[in-house]
PDB file of N, CA and C in Angstrom:
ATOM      1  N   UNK A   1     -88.264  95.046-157.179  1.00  0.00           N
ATOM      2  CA  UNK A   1     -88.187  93.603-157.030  1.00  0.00           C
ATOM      3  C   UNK A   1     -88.778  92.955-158.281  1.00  0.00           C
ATOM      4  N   UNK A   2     -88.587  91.708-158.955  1.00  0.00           N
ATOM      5  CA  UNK A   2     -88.434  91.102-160.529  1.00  0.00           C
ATOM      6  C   UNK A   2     -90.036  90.650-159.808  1.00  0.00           C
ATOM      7  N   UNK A   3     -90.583  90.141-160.867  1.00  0.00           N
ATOM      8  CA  UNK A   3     -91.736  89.547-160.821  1.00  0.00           C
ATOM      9  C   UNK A   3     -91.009  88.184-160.607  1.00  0.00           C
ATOM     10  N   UNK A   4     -91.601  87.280-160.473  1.00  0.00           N
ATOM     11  CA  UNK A   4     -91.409  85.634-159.912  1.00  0.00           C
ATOM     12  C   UNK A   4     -92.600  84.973-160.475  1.00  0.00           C
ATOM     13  N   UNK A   5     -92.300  84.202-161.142  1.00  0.00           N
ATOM     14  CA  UNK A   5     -92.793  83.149-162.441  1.00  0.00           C
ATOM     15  C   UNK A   5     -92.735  81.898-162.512  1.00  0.00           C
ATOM     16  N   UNK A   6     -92.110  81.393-161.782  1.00  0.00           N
ATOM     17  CA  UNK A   6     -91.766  80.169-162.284  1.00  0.00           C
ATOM     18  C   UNK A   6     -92.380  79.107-163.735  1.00  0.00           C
ATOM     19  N   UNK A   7     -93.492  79.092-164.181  1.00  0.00           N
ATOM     20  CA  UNK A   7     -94.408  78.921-164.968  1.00  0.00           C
ATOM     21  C   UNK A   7     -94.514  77.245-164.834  1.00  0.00           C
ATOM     22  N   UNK A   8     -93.742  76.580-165.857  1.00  0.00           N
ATOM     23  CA  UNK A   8     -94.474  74.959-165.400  1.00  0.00           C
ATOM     24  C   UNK A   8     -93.212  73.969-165.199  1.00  0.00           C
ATOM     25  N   UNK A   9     -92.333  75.304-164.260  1.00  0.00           N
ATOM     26  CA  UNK A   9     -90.686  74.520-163.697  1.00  0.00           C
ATOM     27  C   UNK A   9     -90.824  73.805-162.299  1.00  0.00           C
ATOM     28  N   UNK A  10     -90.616  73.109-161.925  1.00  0.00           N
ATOM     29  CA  UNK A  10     -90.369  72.970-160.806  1.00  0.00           C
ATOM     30  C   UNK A  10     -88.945  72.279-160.231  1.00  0.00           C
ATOM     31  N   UNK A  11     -88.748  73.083-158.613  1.00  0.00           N
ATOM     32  CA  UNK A  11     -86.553  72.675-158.737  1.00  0.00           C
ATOM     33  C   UNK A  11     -87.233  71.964-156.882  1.00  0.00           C
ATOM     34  N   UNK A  12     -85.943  71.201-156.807  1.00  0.00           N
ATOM     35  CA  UNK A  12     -86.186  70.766-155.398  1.00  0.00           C
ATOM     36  C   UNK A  12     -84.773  70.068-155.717  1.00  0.00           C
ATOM     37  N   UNK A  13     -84.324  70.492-153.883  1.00  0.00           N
ATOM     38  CA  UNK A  13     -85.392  71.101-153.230  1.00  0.00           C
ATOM     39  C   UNK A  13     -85.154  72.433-153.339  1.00  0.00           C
ATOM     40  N   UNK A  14     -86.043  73.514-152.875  1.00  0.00           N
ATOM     41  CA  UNK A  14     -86.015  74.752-153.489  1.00  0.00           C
ATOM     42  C   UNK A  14     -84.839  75.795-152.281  1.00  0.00           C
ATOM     43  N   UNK A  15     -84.987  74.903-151.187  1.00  0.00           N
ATOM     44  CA  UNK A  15     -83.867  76.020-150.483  1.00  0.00           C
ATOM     45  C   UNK A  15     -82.977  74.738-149.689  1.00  0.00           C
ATOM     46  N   UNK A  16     -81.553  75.255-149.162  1.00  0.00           N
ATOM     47  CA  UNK A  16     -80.988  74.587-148.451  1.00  0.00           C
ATOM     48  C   UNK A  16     -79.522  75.462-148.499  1.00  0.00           C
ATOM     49  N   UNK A  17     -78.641  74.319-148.185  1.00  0.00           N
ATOM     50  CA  UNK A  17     -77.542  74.632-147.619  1.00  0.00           C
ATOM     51  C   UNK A  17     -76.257  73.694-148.566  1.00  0.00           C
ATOM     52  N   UNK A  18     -75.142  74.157-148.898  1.00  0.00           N
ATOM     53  CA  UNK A  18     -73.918  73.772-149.405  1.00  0.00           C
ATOM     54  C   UNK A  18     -72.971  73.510-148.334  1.00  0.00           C
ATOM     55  N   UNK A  19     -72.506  72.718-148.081  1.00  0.00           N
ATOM     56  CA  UNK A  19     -70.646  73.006-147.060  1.00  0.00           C
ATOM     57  C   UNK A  19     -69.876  73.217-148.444  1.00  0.00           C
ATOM     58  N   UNK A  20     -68.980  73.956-147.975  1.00  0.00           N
ATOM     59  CA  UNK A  20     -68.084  74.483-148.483  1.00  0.00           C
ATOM     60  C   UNK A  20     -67.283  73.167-149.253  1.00  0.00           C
ATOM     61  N   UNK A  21     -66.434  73.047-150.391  1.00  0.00           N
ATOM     62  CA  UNK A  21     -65.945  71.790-151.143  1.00  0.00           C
ATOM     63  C   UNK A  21     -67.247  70.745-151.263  1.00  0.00           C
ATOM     64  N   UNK A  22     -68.336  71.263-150.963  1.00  0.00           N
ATOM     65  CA  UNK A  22     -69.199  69.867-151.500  1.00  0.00           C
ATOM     66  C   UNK A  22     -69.956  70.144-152.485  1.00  0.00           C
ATOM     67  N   UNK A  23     -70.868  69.232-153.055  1.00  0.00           N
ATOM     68  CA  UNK A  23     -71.689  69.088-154.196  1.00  0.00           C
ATOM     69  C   UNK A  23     -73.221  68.896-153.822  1.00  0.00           C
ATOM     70  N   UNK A  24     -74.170  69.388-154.317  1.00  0.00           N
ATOM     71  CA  UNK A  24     -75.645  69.065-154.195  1.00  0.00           C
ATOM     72  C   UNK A  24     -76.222  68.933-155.518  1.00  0.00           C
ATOM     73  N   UNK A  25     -76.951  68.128-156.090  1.00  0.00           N
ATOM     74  CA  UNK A  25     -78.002  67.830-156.622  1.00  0.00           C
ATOM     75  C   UNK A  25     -79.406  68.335-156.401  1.00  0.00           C
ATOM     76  N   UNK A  26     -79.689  69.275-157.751  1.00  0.00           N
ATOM     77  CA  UNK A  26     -81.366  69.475-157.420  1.00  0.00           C
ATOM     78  C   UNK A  26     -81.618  68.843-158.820  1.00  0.00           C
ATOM     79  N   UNK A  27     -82.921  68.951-158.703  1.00  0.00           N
ATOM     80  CA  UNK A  27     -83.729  68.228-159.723  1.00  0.00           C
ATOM     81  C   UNK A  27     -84.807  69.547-160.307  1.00  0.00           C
ATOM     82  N   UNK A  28     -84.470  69.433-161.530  1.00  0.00           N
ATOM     83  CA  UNK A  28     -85.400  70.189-162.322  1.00  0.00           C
ATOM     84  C   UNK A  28     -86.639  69.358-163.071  1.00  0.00           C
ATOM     85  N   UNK A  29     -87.840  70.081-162.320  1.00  0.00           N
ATOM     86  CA  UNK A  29     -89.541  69.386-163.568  1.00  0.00           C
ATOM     87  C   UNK A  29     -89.563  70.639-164.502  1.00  0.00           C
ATOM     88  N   UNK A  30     -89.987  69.845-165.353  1.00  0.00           N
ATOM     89  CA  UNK A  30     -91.069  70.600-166.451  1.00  0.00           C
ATOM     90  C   UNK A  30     -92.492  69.585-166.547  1.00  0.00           C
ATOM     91  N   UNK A  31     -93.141  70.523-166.040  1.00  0.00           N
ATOM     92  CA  UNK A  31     -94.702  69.678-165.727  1.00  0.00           C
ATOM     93  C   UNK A  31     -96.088  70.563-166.465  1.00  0.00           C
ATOM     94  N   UNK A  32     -95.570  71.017-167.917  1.00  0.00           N
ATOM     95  CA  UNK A  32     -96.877  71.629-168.270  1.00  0.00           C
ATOM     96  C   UNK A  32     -98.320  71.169-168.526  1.00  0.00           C
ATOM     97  N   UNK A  33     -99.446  72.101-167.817  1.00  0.00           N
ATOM     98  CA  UNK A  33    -100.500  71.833-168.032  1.00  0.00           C
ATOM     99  C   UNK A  33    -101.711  71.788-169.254  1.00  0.00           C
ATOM    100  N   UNK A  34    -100.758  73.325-170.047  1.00  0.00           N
ATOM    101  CA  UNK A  34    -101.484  73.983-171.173  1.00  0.00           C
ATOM    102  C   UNK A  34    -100.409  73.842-171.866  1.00  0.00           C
ATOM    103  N   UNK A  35    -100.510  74.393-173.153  1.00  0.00           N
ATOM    104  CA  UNK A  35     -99.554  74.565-174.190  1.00  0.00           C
ATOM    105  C   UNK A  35     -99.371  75.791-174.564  1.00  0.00           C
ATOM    106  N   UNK A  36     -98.388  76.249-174.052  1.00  0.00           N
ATOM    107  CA  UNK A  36     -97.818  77.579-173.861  1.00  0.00           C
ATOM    108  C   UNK A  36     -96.229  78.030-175.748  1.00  0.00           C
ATOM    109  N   UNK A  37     -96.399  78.838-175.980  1.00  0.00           N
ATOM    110  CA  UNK A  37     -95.198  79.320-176.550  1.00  0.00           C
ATOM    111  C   UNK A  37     -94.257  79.719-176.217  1.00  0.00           C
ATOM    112  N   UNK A  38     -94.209  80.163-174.869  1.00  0.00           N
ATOM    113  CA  UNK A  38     -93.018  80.809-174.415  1.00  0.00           C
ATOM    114  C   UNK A  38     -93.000  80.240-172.956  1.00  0.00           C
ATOM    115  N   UNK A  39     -92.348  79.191-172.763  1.00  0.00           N
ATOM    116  CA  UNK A  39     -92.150  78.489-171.714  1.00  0.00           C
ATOM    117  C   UNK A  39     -90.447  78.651-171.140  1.00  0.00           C
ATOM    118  N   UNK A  40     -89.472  79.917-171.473  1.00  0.00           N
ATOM    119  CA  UNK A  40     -88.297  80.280-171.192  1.00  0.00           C
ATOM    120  C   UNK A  40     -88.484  80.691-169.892  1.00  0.00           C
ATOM    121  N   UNK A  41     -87.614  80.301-168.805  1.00  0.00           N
ATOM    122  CA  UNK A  41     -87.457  80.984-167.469  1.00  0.00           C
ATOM    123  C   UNK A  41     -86.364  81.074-166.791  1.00  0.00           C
ATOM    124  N   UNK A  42     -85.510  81.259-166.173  1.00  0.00           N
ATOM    125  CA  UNK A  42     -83.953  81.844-165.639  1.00  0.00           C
ATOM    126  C   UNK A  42     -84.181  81.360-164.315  1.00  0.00           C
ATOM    127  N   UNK A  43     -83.320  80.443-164.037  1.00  0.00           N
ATOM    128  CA  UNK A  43     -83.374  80.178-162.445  1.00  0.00           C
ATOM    129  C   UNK A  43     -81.627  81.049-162.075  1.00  0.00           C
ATOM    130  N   UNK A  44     -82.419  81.563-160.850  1.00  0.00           N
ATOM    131  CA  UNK A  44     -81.175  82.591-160.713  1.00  0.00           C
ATOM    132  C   UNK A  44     -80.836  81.854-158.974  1.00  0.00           C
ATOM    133  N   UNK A  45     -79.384  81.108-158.779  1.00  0.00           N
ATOM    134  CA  UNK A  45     -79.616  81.129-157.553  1.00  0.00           C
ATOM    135  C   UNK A  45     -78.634  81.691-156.428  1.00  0.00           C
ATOM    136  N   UNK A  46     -79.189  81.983-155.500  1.00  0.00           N
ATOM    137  CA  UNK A  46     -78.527  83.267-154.663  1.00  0.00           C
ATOM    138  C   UNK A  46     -77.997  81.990-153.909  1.00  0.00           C
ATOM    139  N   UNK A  47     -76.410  82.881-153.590  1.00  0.00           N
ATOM    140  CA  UNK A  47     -75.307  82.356-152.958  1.00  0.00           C
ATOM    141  C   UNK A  47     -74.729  83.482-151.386  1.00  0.00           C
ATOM    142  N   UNK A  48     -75.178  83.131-150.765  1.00  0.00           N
ATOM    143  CA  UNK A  48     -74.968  83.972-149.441  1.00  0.00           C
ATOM    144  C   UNK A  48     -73.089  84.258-149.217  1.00  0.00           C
ATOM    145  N   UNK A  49     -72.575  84.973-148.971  1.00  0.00           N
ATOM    146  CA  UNK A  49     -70.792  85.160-148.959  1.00  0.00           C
ATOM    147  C   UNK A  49     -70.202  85.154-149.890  1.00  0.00           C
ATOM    148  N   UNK A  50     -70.610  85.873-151.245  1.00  0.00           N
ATOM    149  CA  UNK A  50     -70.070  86.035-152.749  1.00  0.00           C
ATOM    150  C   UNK A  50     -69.144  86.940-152.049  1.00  0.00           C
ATOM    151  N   UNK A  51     -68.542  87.212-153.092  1.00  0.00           N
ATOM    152  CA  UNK A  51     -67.525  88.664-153.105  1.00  0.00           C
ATOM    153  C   UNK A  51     -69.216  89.521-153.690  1.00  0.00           C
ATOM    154  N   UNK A  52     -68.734  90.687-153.312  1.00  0.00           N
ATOM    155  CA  UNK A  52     -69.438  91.849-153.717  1.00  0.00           C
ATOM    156  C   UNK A  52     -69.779  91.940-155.183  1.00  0.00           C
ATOM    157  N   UNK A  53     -68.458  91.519-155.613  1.00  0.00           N
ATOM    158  CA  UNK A  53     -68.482  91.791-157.246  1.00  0.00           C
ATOM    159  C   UNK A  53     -68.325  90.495-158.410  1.00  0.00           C
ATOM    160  N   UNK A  54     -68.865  89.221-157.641  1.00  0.00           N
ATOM    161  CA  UNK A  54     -69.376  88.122-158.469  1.00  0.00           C
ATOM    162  C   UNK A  54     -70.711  88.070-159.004  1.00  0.00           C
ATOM    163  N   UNK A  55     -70.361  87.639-160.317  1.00  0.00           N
ATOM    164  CA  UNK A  55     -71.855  87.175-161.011  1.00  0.00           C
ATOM    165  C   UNK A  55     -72.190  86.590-160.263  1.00  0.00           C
ATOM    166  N   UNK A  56     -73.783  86.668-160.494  1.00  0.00           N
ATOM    167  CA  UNK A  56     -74.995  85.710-160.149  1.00  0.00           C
ATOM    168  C   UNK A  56     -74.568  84.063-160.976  1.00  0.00           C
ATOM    169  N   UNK A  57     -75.142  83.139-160.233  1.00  0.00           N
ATOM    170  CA  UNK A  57     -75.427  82.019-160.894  1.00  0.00           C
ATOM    171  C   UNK A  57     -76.918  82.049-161.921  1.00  0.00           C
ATOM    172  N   UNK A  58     -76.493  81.551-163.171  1.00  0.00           N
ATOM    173  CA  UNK A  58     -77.873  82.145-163.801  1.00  0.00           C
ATOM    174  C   UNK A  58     -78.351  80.877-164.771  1.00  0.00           C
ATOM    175  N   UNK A  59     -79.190  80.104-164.367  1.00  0.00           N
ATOM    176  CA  UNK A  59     -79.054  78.940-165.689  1.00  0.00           C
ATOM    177  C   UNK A  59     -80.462  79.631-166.004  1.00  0.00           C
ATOM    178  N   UNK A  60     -80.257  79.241-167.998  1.00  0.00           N
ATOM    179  CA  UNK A  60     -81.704  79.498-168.735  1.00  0.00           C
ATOM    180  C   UNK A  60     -82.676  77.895-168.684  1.00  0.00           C
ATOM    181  N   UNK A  61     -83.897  78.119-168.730  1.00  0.00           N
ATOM    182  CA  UNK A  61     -84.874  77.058-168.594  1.00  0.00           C
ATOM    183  C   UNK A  61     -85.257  77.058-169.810  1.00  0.00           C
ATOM    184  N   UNK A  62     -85.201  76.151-170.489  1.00  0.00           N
ATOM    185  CA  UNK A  62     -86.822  76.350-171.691  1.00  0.00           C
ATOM    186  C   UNK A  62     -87.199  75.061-171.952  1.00  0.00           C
ATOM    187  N   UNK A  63     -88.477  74.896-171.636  1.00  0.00           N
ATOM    188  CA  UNK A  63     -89.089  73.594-171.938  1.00  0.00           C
ATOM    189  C   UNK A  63     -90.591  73.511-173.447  1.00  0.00           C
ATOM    190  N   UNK A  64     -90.453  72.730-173.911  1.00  0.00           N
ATOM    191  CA  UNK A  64     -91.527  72.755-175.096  1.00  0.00           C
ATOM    192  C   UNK A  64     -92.911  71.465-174.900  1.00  0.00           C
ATOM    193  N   UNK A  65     -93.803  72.344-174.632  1.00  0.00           N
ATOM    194  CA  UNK A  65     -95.429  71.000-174.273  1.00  0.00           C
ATOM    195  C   UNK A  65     -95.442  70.742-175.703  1.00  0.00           C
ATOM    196  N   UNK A  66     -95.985  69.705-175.736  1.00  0.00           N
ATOM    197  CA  UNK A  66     -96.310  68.961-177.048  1.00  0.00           C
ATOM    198  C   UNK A  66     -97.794  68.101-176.619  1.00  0.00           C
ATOM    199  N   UNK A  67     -98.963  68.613-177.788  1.00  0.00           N
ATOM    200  CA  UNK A  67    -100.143  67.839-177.595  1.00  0.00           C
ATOM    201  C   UNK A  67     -99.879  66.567-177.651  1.00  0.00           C
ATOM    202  N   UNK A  68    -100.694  65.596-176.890  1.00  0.00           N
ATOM    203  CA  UNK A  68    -100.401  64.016-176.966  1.00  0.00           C
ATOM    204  C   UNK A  68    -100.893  64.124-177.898  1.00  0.00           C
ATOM    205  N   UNK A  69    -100.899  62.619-179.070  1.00  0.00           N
ATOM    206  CA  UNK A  69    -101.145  62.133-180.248  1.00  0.00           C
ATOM    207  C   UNK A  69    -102.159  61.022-179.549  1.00  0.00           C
ATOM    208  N   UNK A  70    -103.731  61.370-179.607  1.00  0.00           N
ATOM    209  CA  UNK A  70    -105.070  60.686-179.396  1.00  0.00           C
ATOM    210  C   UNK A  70    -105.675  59.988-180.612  1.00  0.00           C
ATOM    211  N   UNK A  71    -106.281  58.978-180.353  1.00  0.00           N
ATOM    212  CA  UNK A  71    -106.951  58.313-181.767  1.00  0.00           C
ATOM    213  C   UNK A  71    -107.716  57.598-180.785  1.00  0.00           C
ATOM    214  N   UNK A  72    -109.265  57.522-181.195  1.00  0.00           N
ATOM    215  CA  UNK A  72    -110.397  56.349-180.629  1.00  0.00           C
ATOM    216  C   UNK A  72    -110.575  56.021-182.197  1.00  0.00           C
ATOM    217  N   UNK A  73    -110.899  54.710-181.747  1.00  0.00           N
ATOM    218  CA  UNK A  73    -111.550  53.830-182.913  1.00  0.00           C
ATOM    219  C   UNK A  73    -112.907  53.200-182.117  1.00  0.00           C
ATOM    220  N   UNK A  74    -113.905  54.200-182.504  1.00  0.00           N
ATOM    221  CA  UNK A  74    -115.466  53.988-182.567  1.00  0.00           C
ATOM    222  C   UNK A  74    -115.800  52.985-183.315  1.00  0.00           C
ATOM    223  N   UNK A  75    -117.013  52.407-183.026  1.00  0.00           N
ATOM    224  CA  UNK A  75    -117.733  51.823-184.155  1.00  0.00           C
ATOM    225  C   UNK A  75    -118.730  52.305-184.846  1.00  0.00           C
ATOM    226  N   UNK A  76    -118.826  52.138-185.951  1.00  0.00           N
ATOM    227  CA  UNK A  76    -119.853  52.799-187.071  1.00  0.00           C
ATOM    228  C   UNK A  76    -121.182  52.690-186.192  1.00  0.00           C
ATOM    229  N   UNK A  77    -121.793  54.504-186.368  1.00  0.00           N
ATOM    230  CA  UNK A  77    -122.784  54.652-185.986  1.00  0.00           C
ATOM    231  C   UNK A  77    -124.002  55.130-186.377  1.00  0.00           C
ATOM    232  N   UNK A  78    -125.357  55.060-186.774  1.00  0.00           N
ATOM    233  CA  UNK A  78    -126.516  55.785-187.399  1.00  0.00           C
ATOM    234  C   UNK A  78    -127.234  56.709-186.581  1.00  0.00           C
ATOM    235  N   UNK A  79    -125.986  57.854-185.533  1.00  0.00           N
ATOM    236  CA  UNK A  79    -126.929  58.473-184.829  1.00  0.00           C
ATOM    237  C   UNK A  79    -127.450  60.059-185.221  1.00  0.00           C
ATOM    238  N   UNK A  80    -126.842  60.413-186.178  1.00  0.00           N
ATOM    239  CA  UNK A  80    -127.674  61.204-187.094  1.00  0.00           C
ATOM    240  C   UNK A  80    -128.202  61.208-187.674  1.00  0.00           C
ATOM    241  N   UNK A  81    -128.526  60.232-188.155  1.00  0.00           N
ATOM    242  CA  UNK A  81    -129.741  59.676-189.018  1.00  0.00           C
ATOM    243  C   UNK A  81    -131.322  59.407-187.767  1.00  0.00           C
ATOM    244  N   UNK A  82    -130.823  58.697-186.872  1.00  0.00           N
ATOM    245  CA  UNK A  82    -131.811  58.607-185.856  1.00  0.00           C
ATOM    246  C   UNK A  82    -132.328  60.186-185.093  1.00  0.00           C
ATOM    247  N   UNK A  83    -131.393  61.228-185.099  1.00  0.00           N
ATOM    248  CA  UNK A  83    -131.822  62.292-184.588  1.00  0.00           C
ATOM    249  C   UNK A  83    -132.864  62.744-184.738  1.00  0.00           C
ATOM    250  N   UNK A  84    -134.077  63.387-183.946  1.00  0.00           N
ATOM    251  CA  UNK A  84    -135.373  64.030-184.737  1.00  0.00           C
ATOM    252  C   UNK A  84    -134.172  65.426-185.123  1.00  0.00           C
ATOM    253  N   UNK A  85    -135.005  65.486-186.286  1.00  0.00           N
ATOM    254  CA  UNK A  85    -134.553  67.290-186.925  1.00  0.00           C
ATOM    255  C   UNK A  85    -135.467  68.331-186.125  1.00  0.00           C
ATOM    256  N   UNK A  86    -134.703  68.976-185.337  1.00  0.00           N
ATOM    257  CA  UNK A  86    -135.178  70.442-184.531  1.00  0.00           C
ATOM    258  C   UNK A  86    -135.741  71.182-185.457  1.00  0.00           C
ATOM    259  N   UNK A  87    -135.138  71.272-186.513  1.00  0.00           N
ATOM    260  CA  UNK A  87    -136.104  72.539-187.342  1.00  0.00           C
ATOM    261  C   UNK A  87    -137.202  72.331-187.831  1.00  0.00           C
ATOM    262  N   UNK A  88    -137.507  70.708-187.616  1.00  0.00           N
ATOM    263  CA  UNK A  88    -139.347  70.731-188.389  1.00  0.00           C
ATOM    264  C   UNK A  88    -140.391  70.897-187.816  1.00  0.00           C
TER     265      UNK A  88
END
């Protein structure tokens, strides 16, 4: 049995049902927490009454985190100068 990963995908909804001639909509997240390099993952989804000898449905995932772009603007401060020096 494959290991199961999902990593920072998320699909919904994750199980259900098709009628036959119809269409469903899922929704794919990418919700990373960390900043990862290899964020590739394969959603494979199983279809109950294939023929024996049909491919799998197989879509590739890959999503890319990007650090936000942070800036504070402090005001000028003399607090190293005010520090006592530990080493004296």
């Amino acid at each position: 049995m494959p290991v199961v990963d999902p990593g920072y995908f998320y699909i919904s909804p994750q199980i259900g049902e098709i009628s036959p001639n119809c269409t469903e909509t899922f929704e794919v997240r990418f919700s990373p927490t960390e900043i990862h390099s290899n964020n590739e993952r394969f959603l494979v989804i199983s279809i109950d009454d294939l023929q024996p000898n049909a491919e799998p449905l197989v879509i590739e995932l890959d999503g890319e985190a990007e650090r936000p772009i942070c800036h504070f603007e402090l005001p000028p401060s003399n607090y190293r100068e005010k520090k006592p020096d530990i080493d004296s």
